[in-house]
C-alpha atoms as a PDB file:
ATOM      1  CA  UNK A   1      10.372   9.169   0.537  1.00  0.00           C
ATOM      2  CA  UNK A   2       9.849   5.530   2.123  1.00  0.00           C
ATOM      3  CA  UNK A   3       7.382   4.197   3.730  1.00  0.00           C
ATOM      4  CA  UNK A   4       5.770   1.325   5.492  1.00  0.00           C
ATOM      5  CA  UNK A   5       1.912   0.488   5.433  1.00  0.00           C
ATOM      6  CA  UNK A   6       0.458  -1.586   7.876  1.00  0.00           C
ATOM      7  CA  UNK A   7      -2.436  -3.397   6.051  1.00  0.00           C
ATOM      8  CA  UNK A   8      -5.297  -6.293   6.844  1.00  0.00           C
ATOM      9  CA  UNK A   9      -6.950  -8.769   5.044  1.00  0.00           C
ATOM     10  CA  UNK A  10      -4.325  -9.853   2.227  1.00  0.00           C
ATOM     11  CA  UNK A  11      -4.612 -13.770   1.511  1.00  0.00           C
ATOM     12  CA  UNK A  12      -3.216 -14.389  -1.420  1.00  0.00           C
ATOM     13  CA  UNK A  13      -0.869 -13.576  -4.397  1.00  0.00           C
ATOM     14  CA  UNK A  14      -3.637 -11.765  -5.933  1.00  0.00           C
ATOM     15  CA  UNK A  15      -4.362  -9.139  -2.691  1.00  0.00           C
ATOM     16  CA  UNK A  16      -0.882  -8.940  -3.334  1.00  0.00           C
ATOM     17  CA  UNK A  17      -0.427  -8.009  -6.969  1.00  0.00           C
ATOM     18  CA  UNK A  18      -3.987  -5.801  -6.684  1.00  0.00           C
ATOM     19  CA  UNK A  19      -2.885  -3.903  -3.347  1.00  0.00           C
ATOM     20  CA  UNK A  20       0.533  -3.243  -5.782  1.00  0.00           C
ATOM     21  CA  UNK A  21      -1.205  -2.135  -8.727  1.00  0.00           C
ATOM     22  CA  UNK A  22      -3.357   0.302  -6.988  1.00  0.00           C
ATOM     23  CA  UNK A  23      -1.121   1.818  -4.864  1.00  0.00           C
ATOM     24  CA  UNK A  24       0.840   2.185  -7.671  1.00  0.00           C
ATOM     25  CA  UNK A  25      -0.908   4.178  -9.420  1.00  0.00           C
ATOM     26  CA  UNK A  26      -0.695   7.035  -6.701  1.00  0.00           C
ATOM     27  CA  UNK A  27       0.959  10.399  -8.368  1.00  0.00           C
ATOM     28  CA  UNK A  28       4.599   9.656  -7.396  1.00  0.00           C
ATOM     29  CA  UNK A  29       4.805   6.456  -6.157  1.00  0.00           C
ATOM     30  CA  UNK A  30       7.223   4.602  -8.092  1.00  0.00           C
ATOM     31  CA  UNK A  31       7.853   1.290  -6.267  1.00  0.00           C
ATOM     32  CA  UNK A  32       5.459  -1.017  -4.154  1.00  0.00           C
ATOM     33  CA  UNK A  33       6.221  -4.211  -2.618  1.00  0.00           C
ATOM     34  CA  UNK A  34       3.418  -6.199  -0.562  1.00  0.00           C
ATOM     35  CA  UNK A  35       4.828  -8.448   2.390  1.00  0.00           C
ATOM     36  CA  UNK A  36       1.786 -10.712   2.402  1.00  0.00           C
ATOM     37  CA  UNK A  37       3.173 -13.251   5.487  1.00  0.00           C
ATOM     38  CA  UNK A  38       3.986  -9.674   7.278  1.00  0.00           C
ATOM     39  CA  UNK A  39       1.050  -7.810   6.040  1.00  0.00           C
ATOM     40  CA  UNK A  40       2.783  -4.756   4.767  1.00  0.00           C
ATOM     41  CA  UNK A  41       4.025  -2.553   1.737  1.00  0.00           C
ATOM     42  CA  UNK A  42       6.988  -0.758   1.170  1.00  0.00           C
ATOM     43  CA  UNK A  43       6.648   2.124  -0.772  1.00  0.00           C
ATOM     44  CA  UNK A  44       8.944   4.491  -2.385  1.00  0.00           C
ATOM     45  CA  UNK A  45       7.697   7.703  -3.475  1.00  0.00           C
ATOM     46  CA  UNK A  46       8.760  11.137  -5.076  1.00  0.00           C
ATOM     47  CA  UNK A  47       6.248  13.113  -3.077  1.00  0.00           C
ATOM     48  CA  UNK A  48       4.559  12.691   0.813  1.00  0.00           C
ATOM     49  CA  UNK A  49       1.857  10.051   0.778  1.00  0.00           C
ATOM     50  CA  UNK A  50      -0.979  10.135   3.287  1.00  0.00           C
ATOM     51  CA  UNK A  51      -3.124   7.896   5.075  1.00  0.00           C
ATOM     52  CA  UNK A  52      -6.398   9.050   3.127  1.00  0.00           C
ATOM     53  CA  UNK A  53      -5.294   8.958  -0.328  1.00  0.00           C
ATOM     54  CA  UNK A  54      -4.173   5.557   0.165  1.00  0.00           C
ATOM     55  CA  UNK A  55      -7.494   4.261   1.492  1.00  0.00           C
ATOM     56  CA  UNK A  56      -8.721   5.526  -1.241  1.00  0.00           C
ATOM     57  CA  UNK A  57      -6.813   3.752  -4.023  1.00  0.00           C
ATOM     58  CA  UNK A  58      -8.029   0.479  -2.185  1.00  0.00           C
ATOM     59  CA  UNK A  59     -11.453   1.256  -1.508  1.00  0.00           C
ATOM     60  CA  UNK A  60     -13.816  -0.684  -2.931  1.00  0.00           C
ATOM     61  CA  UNK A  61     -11.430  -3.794  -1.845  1.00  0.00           C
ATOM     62  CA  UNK A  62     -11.488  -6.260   1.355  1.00  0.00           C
ATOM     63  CA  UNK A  63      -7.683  -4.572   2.051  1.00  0.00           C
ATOM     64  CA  UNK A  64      -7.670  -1.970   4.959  1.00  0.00           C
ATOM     65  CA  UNK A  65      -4.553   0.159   6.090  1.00  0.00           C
ATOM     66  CA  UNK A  66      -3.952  -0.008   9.472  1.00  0.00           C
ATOM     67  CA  UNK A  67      -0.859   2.473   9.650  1.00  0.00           C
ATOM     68  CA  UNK A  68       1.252   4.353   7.333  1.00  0.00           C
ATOM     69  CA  UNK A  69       4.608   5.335   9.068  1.00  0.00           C
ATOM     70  CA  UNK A  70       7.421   7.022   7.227  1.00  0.00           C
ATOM     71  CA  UNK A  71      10.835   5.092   7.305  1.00  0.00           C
END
């Protein structure tokens, strides 16, 4: 499964590389890539992702998901 999350506050090659790692870590996600100029990530996973578990592998961060659409 695809999909595209709409995020906010990513400045910097860092937000990009920690937004990555975290999401990353989700249980089936096996590829992220952060658009910092567009403020998104593409992410390819083996299972369906929601909206909540996401937020939650970046609380505790300045990054915020706007919208998680499946492509």
């Amino acid at each position: 499964m695809n999909y595209q999350i709409q995020l906010q506050g990513l400045h910097c090659e860092s937000c990009k590389k920690i937004t990555e790692k975290r999401i990353g870590k989700l249980e089936g996600v096996t590829s992220v890539n952060v658009d910092i100029s567009q403020q998104t990530a593409l992410v390819r996973s083996e299972r369906a992702l929601n909206q909540t578990e996401v937020e939650e592998a970046l609380k505790d961060t300045a990054y915020k998901i706007t919208a998680l659409t499946e492509v």
